[in-house]
N, C-alpha and C. Protein backbone atom coordinates (compact mmCIF):
# COMPACT_ATOMS: atom_id res chain seq x y z
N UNK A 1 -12.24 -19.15 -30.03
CA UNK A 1 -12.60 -19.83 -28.81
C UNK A 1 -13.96 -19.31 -28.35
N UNK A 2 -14.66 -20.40 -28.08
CA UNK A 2 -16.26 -19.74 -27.45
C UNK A 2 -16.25 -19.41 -26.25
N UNK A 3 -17.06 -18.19 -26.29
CA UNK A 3 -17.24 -17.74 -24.83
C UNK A 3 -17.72 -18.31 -23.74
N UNK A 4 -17.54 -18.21 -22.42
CA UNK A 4 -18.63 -18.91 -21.45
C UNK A 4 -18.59 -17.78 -20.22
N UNK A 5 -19.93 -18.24 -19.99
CA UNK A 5 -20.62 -17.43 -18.43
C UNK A 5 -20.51 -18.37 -17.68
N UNK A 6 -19.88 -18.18 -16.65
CA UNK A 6 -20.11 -18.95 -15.38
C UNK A 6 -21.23 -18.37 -14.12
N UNK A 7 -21.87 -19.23 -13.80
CA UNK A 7 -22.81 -18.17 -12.41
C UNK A 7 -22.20 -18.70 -10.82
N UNK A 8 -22.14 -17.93 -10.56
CA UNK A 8 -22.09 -18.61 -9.03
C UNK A 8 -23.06 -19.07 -8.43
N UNK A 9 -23.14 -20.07 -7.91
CA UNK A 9 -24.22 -20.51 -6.97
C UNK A 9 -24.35 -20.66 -5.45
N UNK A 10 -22.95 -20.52 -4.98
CA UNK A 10 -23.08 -20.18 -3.74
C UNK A 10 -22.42 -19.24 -3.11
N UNK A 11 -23.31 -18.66 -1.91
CA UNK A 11 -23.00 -17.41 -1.68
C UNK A 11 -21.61 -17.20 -0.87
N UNK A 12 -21.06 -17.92 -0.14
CA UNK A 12 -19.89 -18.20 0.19
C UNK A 12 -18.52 -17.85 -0.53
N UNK A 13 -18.47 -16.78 -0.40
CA UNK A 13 -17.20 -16.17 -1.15
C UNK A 13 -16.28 -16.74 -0.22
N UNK A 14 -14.95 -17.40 -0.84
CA UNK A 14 -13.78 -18.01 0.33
C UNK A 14 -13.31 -16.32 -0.07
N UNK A 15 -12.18 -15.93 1.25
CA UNK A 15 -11.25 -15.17 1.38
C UNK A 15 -10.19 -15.45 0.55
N UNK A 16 -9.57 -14.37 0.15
CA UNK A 16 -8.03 -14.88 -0.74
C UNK A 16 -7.23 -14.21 0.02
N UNK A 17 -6.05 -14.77 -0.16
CA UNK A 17 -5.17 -14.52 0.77
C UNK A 17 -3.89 -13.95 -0.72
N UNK A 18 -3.63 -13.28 -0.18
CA UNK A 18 -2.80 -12.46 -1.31
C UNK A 18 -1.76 -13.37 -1.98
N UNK A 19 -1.13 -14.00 -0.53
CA UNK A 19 0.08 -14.73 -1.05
C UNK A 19 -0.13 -15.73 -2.18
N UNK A 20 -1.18 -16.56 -1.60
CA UNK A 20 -1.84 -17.66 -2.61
C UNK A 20 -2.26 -17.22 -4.12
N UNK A 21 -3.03 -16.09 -4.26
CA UNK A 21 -3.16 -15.43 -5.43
C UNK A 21 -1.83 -15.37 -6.14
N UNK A 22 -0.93 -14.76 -5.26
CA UNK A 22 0.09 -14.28 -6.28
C UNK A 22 0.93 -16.17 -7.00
N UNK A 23 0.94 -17.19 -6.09
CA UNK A 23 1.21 -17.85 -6.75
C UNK A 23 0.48 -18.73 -7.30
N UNK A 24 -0.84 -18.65 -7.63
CA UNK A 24 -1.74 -18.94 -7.99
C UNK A 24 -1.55 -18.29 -9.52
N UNK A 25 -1.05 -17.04 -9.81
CA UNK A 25 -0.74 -16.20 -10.87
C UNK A 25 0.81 -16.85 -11.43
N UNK A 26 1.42 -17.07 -10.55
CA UNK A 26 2.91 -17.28 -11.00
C UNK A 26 2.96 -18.73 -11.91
N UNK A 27 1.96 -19.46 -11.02
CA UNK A 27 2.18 -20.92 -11.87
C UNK A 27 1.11 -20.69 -13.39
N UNK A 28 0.23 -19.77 -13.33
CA UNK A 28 -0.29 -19.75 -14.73
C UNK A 28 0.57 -19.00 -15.41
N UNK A 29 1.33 -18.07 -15.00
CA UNK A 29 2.21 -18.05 -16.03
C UNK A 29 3.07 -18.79 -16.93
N UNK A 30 3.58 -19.53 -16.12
CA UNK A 30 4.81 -20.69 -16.23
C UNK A 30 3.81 -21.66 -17.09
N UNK A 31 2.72 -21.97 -16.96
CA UNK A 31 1.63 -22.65 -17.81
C UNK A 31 1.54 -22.14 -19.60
N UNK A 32 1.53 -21.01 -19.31
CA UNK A 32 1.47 -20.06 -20.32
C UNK A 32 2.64 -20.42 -21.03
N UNK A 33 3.86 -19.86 -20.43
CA UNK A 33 4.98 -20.16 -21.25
C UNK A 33 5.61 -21.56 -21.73
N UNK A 34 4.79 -22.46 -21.08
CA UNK A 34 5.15 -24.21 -21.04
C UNK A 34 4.03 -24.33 -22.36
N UNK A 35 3.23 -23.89 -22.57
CA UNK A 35 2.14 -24.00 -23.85
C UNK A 35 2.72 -23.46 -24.80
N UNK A 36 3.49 -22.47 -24.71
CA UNK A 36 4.01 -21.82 -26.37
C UNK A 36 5.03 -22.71 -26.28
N UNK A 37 5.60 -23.11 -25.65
CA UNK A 37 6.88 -24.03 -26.04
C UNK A 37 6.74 -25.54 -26.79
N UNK A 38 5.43 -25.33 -25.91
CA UNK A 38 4.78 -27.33 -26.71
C UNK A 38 4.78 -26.70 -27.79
N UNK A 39 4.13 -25.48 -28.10
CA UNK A 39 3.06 -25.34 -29.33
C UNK A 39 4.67 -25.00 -30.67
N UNK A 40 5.56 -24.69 -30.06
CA UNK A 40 7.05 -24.39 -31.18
C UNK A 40 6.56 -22.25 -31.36
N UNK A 41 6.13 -21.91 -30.13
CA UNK A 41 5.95 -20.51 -30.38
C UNK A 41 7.06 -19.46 -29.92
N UNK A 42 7.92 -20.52 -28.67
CA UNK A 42 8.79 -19.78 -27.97
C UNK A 42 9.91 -21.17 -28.22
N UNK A 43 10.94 -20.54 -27.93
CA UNK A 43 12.28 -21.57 -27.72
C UNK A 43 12.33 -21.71 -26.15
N UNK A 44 13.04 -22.71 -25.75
CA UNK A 44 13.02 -22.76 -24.08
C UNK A 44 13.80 -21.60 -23.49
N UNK A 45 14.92 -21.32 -24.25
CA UNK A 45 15.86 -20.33 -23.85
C UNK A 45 14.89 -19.03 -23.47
N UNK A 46 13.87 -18.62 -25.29
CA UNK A 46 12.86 -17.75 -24.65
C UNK A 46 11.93 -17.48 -23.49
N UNK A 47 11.61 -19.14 -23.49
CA UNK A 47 11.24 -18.95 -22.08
C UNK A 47 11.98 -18.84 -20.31
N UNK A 48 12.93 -19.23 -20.58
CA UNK A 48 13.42 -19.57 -19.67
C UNK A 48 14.13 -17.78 -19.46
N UNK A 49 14.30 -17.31 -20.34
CA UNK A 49 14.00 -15.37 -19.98
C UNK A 49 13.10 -14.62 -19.47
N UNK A 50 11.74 -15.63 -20.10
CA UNK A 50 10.50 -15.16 -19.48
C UNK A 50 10.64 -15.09 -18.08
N UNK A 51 10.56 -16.28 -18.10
CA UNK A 51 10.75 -16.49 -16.25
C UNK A 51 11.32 -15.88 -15.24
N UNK A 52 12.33 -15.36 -15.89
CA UNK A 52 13.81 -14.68 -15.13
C UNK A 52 12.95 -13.56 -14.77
N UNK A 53 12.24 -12.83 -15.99
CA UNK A 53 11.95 -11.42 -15.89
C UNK A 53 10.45 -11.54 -14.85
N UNK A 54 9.67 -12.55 -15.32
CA UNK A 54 8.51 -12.66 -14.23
C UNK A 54 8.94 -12.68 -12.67
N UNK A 55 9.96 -14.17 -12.48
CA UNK A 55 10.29 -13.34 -11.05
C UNK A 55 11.07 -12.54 -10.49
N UNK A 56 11.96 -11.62 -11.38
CA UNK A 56 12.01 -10.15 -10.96
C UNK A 56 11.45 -9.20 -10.51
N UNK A 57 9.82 -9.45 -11.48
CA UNK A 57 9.06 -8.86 -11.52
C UNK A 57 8.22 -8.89 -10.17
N UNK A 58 7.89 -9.85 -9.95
CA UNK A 58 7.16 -10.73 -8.07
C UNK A 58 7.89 -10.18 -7.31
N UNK A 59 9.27 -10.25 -7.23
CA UNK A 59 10.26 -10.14 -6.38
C UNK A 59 10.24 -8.27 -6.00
N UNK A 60 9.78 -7.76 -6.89
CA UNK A 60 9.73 -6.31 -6.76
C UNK A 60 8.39 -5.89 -6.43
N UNK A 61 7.76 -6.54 -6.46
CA UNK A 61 6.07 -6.45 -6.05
C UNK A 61 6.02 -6.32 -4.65
């Protein structure tokens, strides 16, 4: 996969708000694990463990 630079161009940093991040993180996961499943890398069952353990994981955060 080729690399890329992104630049910013404006100076306007928005604020993040933690909560949003974190599910901002949660749904790329679930992205993640919805891609190995198209791709035949994980079984659903596998994923569907994934998940369990990711939001355990949030849930303890």
């Amino acid at each position: 996969m080729k690399n890329r630079n992104f630049t910013c161009i404006n100076n306007d940093v928005p604020k993040l708000n933690e909560q949003e991040s974190k599910m901002f993180l949660l749904n790329v996961e679930y992205a993640i694990l919805t891609s190995l499943v198209k791709r035949q890398l994980l079984t659903n069952s596998q994923a569907e463990q994934c998940k369990k353990i990711i939001e355990k994981q949030n849930s303890q955060a």
